[in-house]
N, C-alpha and C. Protein backbone atom coordinates (compact mmCIF):
# COMPACT_ATOMS: atom_id res chain seq x y z
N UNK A 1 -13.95 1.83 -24.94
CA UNK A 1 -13.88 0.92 -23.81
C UNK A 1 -15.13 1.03 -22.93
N UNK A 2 -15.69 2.31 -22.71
CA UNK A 2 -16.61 2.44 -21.66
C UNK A 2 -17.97 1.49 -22.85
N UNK A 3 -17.88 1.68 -23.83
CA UNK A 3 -19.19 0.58 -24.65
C UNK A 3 -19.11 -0.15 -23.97
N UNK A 4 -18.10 -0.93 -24.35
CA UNK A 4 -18.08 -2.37 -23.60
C UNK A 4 -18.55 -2.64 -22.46
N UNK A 5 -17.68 -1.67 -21.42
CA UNK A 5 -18.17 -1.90 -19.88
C UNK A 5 -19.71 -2.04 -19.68
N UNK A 6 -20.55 -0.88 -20.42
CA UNK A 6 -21.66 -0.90 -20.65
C UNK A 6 -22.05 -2.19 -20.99
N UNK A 7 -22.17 -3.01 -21.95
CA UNK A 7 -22.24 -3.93 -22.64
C UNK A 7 -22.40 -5.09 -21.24
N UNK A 8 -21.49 -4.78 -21.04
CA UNK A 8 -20.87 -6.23 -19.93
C UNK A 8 -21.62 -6.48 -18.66
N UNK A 9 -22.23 -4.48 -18.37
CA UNK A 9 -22.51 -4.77 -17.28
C UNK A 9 -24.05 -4.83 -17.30
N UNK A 10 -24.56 -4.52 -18.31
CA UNK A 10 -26.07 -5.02 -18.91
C UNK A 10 -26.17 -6.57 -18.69
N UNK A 11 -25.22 -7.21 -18.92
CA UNK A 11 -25.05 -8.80 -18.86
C UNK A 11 -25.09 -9.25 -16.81
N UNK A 12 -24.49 -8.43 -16.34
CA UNK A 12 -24.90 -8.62 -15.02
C UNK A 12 -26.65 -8.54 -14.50
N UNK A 13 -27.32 -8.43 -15.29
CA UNK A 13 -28.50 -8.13 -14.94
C UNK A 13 -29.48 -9.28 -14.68
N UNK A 14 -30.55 -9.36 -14.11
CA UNK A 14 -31.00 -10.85 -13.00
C UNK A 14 -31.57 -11.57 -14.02
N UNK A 15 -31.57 -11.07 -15.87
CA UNK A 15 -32.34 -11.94 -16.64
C UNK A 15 -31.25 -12.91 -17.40
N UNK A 16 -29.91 -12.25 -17.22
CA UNK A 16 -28.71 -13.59 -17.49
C UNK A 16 -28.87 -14.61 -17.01
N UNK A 17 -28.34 -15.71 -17.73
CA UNK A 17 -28.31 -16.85 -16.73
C UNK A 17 -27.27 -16.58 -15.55
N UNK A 18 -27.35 -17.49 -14.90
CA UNK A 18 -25.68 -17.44 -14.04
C UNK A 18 -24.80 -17.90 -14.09
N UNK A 19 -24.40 -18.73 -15.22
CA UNK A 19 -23.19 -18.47 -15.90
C UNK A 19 -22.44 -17.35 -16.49
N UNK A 20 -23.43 -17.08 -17.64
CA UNK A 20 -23.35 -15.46 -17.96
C UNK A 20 -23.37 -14.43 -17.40
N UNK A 21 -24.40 -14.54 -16.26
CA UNK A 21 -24.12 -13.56 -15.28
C UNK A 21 -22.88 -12.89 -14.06
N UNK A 22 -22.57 -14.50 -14.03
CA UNK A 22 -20.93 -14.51 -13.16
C UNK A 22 -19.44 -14.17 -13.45
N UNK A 23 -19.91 -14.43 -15.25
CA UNK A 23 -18.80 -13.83 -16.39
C UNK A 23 -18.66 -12.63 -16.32
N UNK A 24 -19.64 -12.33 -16.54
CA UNK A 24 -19.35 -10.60 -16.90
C UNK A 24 -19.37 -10.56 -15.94
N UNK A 25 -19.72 -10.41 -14.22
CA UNK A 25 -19.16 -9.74 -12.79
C UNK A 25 -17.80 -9.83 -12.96
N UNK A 26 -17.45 -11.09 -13.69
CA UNK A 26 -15.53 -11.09 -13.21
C UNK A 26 -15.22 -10.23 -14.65
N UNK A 27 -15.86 -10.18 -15.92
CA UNK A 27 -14.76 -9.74 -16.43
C UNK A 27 -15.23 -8.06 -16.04
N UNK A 28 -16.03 -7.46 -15.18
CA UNK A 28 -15.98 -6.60 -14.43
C UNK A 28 -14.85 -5.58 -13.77
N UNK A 29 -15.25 -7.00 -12.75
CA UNK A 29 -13.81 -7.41 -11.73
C UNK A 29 -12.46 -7.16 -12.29
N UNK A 30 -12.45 -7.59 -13.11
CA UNK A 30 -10.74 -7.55 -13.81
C UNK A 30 -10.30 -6.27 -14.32
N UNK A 31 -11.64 -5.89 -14.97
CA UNK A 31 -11.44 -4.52 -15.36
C UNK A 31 -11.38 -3.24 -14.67
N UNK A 32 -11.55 -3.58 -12.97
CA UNK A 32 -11.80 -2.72 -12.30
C UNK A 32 -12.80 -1.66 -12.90
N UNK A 33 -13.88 -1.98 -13.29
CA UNK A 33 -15.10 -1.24 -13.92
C UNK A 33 -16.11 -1.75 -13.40
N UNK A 34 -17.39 -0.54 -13.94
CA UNK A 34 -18.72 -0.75 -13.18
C UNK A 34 -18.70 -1.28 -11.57
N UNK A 35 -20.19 -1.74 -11.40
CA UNK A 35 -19.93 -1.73 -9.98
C UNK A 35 -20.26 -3.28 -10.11
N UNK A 36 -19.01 -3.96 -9.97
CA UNK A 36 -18.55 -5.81 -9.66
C UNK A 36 -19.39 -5.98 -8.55
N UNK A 37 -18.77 -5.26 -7.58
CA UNK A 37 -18.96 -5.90 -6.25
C UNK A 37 -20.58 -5.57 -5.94
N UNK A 38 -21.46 -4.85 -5.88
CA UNK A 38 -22.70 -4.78 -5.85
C UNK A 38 -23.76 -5.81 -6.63
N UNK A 39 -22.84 -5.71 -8.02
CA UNK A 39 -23.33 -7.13 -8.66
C UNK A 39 -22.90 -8.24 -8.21
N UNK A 40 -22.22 -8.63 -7.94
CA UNK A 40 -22.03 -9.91 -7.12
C UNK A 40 -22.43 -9.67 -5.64
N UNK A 41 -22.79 -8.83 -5.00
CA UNK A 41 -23.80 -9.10 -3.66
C UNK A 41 -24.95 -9.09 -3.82
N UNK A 42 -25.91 -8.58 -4.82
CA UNK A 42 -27.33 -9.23 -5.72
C UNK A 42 -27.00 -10.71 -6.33
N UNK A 43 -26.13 -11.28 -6.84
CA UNK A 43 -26.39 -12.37 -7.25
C UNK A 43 -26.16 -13.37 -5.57
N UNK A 44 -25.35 -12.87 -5.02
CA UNK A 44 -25.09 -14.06 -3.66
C UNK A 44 -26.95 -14.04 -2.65
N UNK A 45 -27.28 -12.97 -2.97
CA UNK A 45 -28.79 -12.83 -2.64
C UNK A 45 -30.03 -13.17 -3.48
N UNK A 46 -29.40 -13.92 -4.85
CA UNK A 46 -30.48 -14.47 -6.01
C UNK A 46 -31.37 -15.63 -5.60
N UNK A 47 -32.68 -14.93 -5.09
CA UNK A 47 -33.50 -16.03 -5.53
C UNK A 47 -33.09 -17.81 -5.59
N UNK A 48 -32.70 -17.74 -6.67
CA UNK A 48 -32.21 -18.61 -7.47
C UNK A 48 -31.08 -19.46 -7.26
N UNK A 49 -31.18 -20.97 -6.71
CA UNK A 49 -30.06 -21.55 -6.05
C UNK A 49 -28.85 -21.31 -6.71
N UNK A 50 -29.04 -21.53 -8.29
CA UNK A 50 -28.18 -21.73 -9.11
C UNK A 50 -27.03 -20.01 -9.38
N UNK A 51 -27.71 -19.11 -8.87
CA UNK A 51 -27.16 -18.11 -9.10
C UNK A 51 -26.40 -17.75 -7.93
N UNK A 52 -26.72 -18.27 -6.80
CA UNK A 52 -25.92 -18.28 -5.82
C UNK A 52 -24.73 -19.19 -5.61
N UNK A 53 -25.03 -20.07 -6.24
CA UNK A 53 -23.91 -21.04 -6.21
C UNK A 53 -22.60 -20.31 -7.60
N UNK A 54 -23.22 -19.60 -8.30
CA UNK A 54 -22.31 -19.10 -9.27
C UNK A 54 -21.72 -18.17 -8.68
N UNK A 55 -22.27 -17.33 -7.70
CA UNK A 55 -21.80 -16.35 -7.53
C UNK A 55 -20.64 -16.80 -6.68
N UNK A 56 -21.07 -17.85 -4.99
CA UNK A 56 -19.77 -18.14 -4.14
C UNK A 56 -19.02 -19.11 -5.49
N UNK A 57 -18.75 -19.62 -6.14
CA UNK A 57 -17.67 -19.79 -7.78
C UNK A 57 -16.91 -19.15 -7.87
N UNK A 58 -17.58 -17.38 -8.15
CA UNK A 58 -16.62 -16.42 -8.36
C UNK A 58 -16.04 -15.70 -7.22
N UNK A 59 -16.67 -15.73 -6.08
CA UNK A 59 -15.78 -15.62 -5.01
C UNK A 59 -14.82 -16.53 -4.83
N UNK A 60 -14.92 -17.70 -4.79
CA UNK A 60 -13.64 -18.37 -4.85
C UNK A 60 -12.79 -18.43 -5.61
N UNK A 61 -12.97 -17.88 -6.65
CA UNK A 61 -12.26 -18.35 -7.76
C UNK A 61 -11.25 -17.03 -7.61
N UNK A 62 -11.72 -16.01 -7.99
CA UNK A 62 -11.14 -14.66 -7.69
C UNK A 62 -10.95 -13.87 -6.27
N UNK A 63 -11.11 -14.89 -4.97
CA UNK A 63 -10.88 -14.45 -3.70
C UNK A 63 -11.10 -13.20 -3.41
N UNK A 64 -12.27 -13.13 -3.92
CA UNK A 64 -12.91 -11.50 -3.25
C UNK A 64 -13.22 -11.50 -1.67
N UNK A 65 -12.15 -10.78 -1.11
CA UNK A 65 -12.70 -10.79 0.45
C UNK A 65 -13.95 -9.91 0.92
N UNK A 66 -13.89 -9.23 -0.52
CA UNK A 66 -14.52 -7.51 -0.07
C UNK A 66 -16.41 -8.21 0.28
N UNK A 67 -16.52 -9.27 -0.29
CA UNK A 67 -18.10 -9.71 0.34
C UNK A 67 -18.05 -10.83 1.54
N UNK A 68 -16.80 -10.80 2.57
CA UNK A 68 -16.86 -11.98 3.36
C UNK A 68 -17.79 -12.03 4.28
N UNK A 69 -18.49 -10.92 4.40
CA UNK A 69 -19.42 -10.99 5.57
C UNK A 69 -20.51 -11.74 4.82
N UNK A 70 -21.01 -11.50 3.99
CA UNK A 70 -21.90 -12.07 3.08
C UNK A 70 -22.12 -13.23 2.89
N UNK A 71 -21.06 -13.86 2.66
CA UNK A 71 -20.58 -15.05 2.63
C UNK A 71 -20.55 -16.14 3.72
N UNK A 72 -20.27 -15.47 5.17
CA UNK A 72 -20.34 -16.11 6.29
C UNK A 72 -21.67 -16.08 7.09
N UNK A 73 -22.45 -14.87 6.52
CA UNK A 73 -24.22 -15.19 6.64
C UNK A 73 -24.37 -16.26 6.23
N UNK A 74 -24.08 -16.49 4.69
CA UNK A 74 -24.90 -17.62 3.82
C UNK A 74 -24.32 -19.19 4.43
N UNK A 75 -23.18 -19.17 4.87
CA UNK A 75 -22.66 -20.16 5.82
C UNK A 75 -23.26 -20.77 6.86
N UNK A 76 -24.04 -19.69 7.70
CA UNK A 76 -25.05 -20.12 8.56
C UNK A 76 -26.77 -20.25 8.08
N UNK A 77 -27.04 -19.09 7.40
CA UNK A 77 -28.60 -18.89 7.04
C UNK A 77 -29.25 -19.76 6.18
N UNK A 78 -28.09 -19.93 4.69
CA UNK A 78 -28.74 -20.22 3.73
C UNK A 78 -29.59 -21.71 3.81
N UNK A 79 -30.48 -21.43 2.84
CA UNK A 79 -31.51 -22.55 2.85
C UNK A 79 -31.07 -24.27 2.73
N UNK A 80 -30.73 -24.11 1.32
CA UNK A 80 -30.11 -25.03 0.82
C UNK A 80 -28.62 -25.47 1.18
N UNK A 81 -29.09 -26.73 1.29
CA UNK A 81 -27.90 -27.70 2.50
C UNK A 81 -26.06 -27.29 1.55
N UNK A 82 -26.49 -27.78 0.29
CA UNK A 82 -25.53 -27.61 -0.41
C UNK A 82 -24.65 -26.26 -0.73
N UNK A 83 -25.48 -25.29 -0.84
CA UNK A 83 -24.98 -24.21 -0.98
C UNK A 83 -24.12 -23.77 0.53
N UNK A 84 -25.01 -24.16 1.26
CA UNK A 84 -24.76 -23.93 2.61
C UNK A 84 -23.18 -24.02 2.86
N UNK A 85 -23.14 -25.45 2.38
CA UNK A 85 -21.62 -26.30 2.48
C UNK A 85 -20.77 -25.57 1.49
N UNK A 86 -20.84 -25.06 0.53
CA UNK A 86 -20.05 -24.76 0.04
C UNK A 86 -19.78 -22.85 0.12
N UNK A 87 -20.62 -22.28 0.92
CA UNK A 87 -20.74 -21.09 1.53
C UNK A 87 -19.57 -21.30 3.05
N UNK A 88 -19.62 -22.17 3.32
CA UNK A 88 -18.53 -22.54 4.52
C UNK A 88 -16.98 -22.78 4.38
N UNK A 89 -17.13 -23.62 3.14
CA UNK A 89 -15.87 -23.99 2.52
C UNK A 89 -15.02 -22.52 1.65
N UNK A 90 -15.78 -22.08 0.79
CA UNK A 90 -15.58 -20.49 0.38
C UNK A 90 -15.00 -19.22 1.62
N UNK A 91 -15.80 -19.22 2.20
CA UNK A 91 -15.65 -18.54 3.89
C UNK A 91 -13.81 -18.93 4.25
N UNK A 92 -14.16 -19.98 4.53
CA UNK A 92 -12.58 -20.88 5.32
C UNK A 92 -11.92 -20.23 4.37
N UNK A 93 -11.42 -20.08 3.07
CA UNK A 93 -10.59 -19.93 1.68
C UNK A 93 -10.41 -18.12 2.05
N UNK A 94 -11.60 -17.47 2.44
CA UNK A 94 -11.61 -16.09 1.99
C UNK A 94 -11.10 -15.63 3.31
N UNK A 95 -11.30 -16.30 4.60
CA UNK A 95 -10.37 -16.16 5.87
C UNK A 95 -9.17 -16.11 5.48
N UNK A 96 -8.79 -17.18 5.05
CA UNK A 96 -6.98 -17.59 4.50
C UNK A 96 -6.65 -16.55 3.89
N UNK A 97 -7.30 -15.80 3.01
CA UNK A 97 -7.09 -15.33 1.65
C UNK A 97 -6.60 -13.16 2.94
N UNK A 98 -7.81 -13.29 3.40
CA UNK A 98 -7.61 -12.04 4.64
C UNK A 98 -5.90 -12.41 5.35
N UNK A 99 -5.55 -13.32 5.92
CA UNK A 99 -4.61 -13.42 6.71
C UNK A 99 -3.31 -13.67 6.08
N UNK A 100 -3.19 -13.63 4.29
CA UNK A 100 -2.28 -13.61 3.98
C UNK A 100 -1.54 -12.35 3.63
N UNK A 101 -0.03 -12.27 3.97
CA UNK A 101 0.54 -10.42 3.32
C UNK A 101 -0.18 -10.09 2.33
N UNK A 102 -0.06 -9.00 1.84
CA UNK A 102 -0.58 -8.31 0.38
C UNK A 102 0.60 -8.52 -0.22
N UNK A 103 0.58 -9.17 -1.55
CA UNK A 103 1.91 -8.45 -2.93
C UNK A 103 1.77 -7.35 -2.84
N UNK A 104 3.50 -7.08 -2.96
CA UNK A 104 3.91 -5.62 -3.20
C UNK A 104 3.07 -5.06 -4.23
N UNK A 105 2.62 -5.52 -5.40
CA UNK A 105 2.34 -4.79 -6.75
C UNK A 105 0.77 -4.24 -5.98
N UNK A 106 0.21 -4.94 -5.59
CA UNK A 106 -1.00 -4.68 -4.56
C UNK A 106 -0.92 -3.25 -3.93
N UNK A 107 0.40 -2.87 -3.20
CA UNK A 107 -0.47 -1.91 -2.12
C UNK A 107 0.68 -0.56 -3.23
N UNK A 108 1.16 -0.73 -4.75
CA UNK A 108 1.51 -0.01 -5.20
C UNK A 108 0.50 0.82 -6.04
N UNK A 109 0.60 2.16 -6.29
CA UNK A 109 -0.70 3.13 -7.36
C UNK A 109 -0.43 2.29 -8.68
N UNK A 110 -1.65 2.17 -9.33
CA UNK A 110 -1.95 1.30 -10.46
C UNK A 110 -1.23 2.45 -11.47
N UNK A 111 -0.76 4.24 -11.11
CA UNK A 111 0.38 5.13 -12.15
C UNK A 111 1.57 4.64 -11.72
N UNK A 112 2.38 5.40 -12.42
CA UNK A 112 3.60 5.46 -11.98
C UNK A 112 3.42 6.85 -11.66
N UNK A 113 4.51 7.01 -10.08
CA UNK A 113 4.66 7.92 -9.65
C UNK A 113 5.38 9.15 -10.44
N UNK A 114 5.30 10.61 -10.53
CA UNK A 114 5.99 11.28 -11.44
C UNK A 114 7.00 11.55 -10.66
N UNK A 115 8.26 11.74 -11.70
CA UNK A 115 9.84 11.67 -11.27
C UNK A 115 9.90 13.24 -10.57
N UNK A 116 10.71 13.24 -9.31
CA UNK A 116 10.76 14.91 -9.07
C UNK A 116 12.49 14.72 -9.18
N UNK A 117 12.64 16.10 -8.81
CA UNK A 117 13.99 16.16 -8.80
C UNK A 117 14.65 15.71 -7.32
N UNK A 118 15.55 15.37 -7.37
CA UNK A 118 16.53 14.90 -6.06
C UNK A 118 16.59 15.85 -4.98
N UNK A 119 15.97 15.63 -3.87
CA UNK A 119 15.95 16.56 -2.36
C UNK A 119 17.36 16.75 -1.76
N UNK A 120 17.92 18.06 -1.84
CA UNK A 120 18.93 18.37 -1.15
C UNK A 120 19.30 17.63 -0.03
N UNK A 121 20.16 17.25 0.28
CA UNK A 121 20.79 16.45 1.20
C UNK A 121 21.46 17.43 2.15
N UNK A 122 21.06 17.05 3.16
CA UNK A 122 21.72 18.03 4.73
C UNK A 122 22.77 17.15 5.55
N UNK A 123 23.50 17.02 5.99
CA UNK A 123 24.69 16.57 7.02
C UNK A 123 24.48 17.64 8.48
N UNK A 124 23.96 16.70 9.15
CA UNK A 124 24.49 16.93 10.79
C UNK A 124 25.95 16.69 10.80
N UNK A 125 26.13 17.90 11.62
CA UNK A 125 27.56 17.60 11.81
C UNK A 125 27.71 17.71 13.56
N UNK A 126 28.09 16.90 13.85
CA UNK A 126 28.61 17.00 15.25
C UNK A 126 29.40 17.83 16.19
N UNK A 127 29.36 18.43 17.34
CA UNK A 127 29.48 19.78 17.84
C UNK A 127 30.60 18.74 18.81
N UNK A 128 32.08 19.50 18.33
CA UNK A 128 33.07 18.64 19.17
C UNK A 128 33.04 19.55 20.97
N UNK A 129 33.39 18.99 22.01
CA UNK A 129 32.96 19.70 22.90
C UNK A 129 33.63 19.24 24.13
C-alpha cells in the first residue's frame, strides 16, 4: 500500500497536469495518506490559472474546510476575475460546510474501541434520618 501512496503522491507534483494533479490530492485525501492538504495548498498557490481552478474543484467537491482561509484570500486577491468568482462561491459552500453538525461516524476513532470488562456498580443508599 505505502508503493502506491508513493506512486500517487509523485503524481501531486507541479509537472502533472491539473487534472492529474487534483486526482491524486483526492485520491490522497481519501486515503488519509501523504500530505493532501499541503498538496492542495501548493496547487491553490499554482502559478497556473488552470491549476488553481482544479484545485478550488477539489475543495468543493470534497469540502475541505481545513484550507478555508486560503480560499477566502483567493476570494479577495486573486488575479483572475474568474477564478476569483468561483474562489467566493467555494468560500460561501466551505462556510456552510463549517456550520454544519459533524456525523457521528466523524467524531468516532477510525479503531474500534477494545472491550474491557464491566465497572462495578456502586448504589448510594440513602441515610434515613
Amino acid at each position: 500500500a505505502s508503493q502506491h501512496v508513493d506512486q500517487i503522491t509523485q503524481m501531486t507534483g507541479e509537472g502533472e497536469s491539473n487534472r492529474a494533479r487534483a486526482n491524486a490530492i483526492q485520491a490522497l485525501m481519501q486515503m488519509r495518506a501523504g500530505d493532501a492538504l499541503q498538496a492542495l495548498s501548493r496547487m491553490l498557490h499554482d502559478p497556473r490559472p488552470e491549476h488553481r481552478t482544479s484545485a478550488l474543484w477539489l475543495v468543493e467537491s470534497m469540502g475541505v474546510v481545513e484550507v478555508a482561509r486560503e480560499v477566502a484570500e483567493m476570494s479577495i486577491s486573486e488575479p483572475d476575475a474568474g477564478i476569483r468568482q468561483r474562489a467566493e462561491r467555494v468560500i460561501l459552500q466551505v462556510i456552510d460546510e463549517m456550520s454544519q453538525p459533524l456525523p457521528i461516524h466523524s467524531l468516532l476513532p477510525d479503531d474500534p474501541p477494545e472491550e474491557k470488562a464491566p465497572a462495578a456498580e456502586t448504589k448510594d443508599h440513602a441515610v434515613a434520618g
